[in-house]
N, C-alpha and C. Protein backbone atom coordinates (compact mmCIF):
# COMPACT_ATOMS: atom_id res chain seq x y z
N UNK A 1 -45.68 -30.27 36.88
CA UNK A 1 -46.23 -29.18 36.06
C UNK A 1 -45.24 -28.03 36.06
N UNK A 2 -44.93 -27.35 35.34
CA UNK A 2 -43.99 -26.59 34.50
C UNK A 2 -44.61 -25.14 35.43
N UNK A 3 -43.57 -24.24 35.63
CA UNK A 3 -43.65 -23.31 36.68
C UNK A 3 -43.50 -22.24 35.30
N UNK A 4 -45.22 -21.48 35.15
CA UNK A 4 -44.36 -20.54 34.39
C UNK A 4 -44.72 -18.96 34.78
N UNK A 5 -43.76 -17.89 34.32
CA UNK A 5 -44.04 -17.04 34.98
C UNK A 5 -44.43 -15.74 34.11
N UNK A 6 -45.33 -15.31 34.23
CA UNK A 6 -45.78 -14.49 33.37
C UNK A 6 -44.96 -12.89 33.61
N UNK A 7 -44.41 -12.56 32.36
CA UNK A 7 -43.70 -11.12 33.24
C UNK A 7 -44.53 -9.54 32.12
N UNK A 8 -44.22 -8.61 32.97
CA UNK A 8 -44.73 -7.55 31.93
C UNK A 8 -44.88 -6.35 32.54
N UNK A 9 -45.32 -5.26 32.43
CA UNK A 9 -45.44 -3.93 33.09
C UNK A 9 -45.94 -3.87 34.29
N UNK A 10 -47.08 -4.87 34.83
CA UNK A 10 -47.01 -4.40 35.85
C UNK A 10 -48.61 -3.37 35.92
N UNK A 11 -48.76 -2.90 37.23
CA UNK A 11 -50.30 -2.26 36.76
C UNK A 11 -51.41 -3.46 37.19
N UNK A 12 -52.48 -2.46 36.97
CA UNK A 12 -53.88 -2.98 36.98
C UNK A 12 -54.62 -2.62 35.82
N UNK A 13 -55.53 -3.60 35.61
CA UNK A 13 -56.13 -3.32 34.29
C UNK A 13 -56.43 -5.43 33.89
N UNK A 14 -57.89 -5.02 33.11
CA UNK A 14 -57.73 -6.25 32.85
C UNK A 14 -57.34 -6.52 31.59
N UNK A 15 -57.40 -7.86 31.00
CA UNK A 15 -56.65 -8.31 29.63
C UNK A 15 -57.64 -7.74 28.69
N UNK A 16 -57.25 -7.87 27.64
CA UNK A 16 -57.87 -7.33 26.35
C UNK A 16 -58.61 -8.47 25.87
N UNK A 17 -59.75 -7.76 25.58
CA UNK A 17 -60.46 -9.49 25.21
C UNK A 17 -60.80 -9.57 24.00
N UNK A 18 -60.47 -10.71 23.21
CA UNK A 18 -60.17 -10.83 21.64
C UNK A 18 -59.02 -10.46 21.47
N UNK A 19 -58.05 -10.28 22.46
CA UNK A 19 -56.32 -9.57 21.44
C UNK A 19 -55.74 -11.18 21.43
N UNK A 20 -56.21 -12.13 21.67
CA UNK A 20 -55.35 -12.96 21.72
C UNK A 20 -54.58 -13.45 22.90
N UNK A 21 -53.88 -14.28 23.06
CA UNK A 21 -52.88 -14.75 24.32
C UNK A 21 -51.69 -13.55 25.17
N UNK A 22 -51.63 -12.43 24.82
CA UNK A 22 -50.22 -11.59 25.03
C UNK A 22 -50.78 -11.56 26.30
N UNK A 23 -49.67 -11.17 27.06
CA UNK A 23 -48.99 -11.14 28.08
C UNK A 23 -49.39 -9.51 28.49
N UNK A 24 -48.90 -9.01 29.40
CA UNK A 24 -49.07 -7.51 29.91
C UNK A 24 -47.76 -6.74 29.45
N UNK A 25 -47.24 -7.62 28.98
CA UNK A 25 -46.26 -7.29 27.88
C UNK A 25 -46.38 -6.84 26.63
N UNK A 26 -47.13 -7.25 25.93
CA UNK A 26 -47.93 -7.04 25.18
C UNK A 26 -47.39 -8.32 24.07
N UNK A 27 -46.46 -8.85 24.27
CA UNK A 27 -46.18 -10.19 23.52
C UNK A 27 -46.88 -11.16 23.83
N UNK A 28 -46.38 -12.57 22.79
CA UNK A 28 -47.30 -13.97 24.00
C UNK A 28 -46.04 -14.83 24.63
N UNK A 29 -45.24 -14.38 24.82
CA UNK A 29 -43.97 -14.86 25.81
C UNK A 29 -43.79 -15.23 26.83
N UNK A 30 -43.86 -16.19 27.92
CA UNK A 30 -43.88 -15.88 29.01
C UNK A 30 -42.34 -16.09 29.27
N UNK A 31 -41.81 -16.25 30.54
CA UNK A 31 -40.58 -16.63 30.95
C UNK A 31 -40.78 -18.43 31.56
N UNK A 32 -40.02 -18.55 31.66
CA UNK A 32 -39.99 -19.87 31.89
C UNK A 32 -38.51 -20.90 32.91
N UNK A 33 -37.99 -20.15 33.72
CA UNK A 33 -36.95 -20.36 34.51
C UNK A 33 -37.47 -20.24 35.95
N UNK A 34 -36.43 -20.78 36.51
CA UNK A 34 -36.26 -20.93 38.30
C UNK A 34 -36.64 -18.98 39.00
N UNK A 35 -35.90 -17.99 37.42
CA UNK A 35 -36.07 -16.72 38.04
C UNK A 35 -34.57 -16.17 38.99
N UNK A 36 -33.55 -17.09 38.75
CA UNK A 36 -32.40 -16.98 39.88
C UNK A 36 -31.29 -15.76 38.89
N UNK A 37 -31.23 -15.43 37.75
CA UNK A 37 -30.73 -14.89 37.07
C UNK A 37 -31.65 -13.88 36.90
N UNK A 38 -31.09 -12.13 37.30
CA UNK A 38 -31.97 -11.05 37.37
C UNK A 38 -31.64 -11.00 35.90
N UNK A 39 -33.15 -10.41 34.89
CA UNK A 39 -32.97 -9.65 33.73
C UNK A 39 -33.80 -8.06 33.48
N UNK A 40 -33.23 -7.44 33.11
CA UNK A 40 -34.00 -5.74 32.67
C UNK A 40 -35.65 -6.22 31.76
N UNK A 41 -36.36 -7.12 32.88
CA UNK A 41 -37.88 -7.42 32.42
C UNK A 41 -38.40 -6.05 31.25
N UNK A 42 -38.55 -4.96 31.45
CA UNK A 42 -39.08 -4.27 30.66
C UNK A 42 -38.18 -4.15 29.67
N UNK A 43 -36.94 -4.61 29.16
CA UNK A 43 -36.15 -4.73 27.96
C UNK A 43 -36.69 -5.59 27.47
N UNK A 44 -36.23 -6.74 28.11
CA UNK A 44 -37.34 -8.13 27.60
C UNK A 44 -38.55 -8.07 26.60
N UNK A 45 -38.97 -7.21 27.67
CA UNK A 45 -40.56 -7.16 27.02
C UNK A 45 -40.79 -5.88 25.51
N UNK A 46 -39.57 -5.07 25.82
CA UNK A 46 -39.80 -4.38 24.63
C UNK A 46 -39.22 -5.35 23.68
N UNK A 47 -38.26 -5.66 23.44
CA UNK A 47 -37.66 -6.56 22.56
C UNK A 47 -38.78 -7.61 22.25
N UNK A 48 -39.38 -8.44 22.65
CA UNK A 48 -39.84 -8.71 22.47
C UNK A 48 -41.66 -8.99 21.48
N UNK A 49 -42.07 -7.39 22.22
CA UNK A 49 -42.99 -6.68 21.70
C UNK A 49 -42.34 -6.75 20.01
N UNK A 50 -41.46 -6.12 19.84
CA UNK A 50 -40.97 -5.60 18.88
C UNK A 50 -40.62 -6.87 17.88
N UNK A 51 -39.93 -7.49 18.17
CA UNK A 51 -40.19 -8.94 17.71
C UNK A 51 -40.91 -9.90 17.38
N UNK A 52 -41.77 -9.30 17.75
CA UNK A 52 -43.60 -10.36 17.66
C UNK A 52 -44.69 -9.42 16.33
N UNK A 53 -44.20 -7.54 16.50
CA UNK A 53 -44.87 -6.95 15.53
C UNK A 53 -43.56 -7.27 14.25
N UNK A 54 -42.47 -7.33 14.19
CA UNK A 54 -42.15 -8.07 13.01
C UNK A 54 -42.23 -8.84 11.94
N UNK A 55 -42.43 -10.17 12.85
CA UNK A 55 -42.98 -11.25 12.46
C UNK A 55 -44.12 -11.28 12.26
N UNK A 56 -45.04 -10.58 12.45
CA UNK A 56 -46.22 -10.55 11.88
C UNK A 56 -46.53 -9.38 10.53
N UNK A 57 -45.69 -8.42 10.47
CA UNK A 57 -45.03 -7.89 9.21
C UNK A 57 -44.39 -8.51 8.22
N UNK A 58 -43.71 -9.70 8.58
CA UNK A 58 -43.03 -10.51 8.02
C UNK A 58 -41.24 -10.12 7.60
N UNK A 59 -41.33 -9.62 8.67
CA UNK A 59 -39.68 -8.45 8.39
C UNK A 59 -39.00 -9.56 9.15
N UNK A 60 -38.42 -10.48 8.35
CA UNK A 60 -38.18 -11.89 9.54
C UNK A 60 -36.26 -11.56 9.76
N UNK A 61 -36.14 -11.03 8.98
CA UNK A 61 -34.34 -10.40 9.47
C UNK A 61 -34.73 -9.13 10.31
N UNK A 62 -35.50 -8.37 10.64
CA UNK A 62 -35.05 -8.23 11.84
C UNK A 62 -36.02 -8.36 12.92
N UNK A 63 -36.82 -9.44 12.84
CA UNK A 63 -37.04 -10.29 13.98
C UNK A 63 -35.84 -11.51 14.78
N UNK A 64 -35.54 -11.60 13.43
CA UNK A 64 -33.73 -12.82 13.24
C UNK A 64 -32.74 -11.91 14.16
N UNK A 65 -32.89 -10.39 13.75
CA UNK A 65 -31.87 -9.29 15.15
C UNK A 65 -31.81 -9.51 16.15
N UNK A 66 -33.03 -8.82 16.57
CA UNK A 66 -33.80 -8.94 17.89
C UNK A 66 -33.33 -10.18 18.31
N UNK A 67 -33.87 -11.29 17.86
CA UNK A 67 -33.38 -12.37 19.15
C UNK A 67 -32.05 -12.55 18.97
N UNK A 68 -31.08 -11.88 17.74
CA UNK A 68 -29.89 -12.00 18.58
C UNK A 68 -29.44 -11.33 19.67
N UNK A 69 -30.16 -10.19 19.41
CA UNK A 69 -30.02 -8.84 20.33
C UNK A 69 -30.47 -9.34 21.79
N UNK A 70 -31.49 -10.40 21.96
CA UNK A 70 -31.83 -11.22 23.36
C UNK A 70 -30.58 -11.70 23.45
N UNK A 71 -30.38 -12.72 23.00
CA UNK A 71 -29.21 -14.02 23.38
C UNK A 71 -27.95 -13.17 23.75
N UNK A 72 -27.74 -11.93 23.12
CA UNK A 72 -26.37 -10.98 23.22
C UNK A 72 -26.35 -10.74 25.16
N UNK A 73 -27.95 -9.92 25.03
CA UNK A 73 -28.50 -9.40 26.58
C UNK A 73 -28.58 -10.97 27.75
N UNK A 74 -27.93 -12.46 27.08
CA UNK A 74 -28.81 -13.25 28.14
C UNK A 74 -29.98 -13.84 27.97
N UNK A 75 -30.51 -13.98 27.27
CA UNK A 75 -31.99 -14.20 27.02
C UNK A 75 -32.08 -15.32 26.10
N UNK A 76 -32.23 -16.32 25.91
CA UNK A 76 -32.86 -17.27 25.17
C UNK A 76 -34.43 -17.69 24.87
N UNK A 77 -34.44 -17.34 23.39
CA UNK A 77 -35.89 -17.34 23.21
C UNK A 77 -36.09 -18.93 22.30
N UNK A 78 -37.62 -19.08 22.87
CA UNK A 78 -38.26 -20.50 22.26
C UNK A 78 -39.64 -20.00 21.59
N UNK A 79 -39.38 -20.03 20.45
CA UNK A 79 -40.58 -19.73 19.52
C UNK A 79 -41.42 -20.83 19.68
N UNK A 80 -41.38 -22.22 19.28
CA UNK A 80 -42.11 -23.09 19.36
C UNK A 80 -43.11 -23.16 20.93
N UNK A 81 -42.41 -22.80 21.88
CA UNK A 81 -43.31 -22.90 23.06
C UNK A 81 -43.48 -21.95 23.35
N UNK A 82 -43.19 -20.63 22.80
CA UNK A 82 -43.73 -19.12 23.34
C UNK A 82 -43.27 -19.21 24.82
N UNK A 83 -42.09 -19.23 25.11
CA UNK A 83 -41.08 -18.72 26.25
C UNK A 83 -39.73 -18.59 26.13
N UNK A 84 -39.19 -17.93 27.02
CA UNK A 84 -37.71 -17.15 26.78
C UNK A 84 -37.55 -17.82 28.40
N UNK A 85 -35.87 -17.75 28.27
CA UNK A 85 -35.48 -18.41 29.46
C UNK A 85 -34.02 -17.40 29.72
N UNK A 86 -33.77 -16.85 30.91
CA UNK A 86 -32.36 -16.30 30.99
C UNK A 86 -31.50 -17.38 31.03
N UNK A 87 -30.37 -17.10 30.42
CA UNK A 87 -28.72 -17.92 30.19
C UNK A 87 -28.99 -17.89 31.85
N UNK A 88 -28.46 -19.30 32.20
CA UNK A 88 -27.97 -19.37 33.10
C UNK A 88 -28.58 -20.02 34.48
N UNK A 89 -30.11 -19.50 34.23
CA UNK A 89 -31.32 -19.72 35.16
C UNK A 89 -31.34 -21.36 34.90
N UNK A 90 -31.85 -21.93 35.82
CA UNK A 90 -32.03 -22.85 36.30
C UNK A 90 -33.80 -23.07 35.53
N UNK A 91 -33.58 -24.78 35.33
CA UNK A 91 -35.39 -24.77 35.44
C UNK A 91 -36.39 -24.58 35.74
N UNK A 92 -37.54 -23.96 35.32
CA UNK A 92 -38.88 -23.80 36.33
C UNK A 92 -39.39 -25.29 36.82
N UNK A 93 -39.12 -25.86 35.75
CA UNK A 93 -39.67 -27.47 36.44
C UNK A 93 -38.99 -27.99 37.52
N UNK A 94 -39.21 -29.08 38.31
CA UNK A 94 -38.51 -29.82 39.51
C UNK A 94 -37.64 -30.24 38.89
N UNK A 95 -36.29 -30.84 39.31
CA UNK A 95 -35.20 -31.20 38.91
C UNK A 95 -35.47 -32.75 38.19
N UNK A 96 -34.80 -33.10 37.55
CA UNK A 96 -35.03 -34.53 36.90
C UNK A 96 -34.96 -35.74 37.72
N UNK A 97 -34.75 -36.49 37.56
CA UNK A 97 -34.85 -37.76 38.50
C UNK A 97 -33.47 -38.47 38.18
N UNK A 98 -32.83 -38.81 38.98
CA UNK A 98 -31.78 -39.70 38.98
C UNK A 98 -31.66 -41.05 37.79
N UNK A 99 -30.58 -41.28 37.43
CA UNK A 99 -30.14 -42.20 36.44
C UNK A 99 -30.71 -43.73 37.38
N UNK A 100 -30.93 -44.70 36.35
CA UNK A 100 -31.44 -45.99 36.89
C UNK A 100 -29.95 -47.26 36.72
N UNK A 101 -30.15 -48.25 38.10
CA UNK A 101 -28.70 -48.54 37.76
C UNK A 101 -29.10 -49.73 36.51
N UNK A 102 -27.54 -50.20 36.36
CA UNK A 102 -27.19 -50.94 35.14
C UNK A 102 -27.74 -51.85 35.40
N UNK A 103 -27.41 -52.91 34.38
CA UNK A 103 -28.30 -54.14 34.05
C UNK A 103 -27.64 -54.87 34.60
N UNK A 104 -27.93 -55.95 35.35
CA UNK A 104 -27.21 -56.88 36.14
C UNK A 104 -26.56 -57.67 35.15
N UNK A 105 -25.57 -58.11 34.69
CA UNK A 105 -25.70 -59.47 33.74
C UNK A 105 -25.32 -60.87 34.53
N UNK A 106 -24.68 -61.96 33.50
CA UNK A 106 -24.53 -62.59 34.16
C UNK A 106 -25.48 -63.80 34.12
């Protein structure tokens, strides 16, 4: 099972109910790495924020910025699974499993 890590401001307070999936970030992003690569989390999360009210504006060039403006900072974002991963970080999942040997012939 996939290690994921929810990041965001920080605080107490509970979630908003009816806003949907976001994060304390206020995006629906989570992170999704080992965590071994430090990033400026509250950049993240503004960029992000900001990126999510875009796209729902439909201002899709400069939502198209923004995540270059991530990938520039380190940051790789996955729209399809709603997580961002730092360059560099390692997987949240367990490592893969070793190659199986060859086929005997013969």
């Amino acid at each position: 099972r996939a290690r994921v890590v929810r990041c965001g401001w920080g605080g107490s307070g509970g979630g908003g109910g009816g806003g949907g999936g976001h994060n304390a970030g206020g995006h629906d992003y989570a992170r999704d790495d080992d965590g071994s690569v430090a990033v400026d989390m509250a950049k993240v999360d503004g960029i992000l924020l900001q990126r999510m009210q875009a796209k729902m504006q439909r201002d899709f060039a400069t939502a198209d910025r923004l995540r270059d403006d991530l990938k520039a900072a380190g940051v790789m974002v996955f729209d399809k699974e709603k997580t961002w991963k730092a360059i560099g970080a390692g997987p949240s999942r367990g490592g893969g499993g070793g190659g199986g040997g060859g086929y005997g012939g013969g």
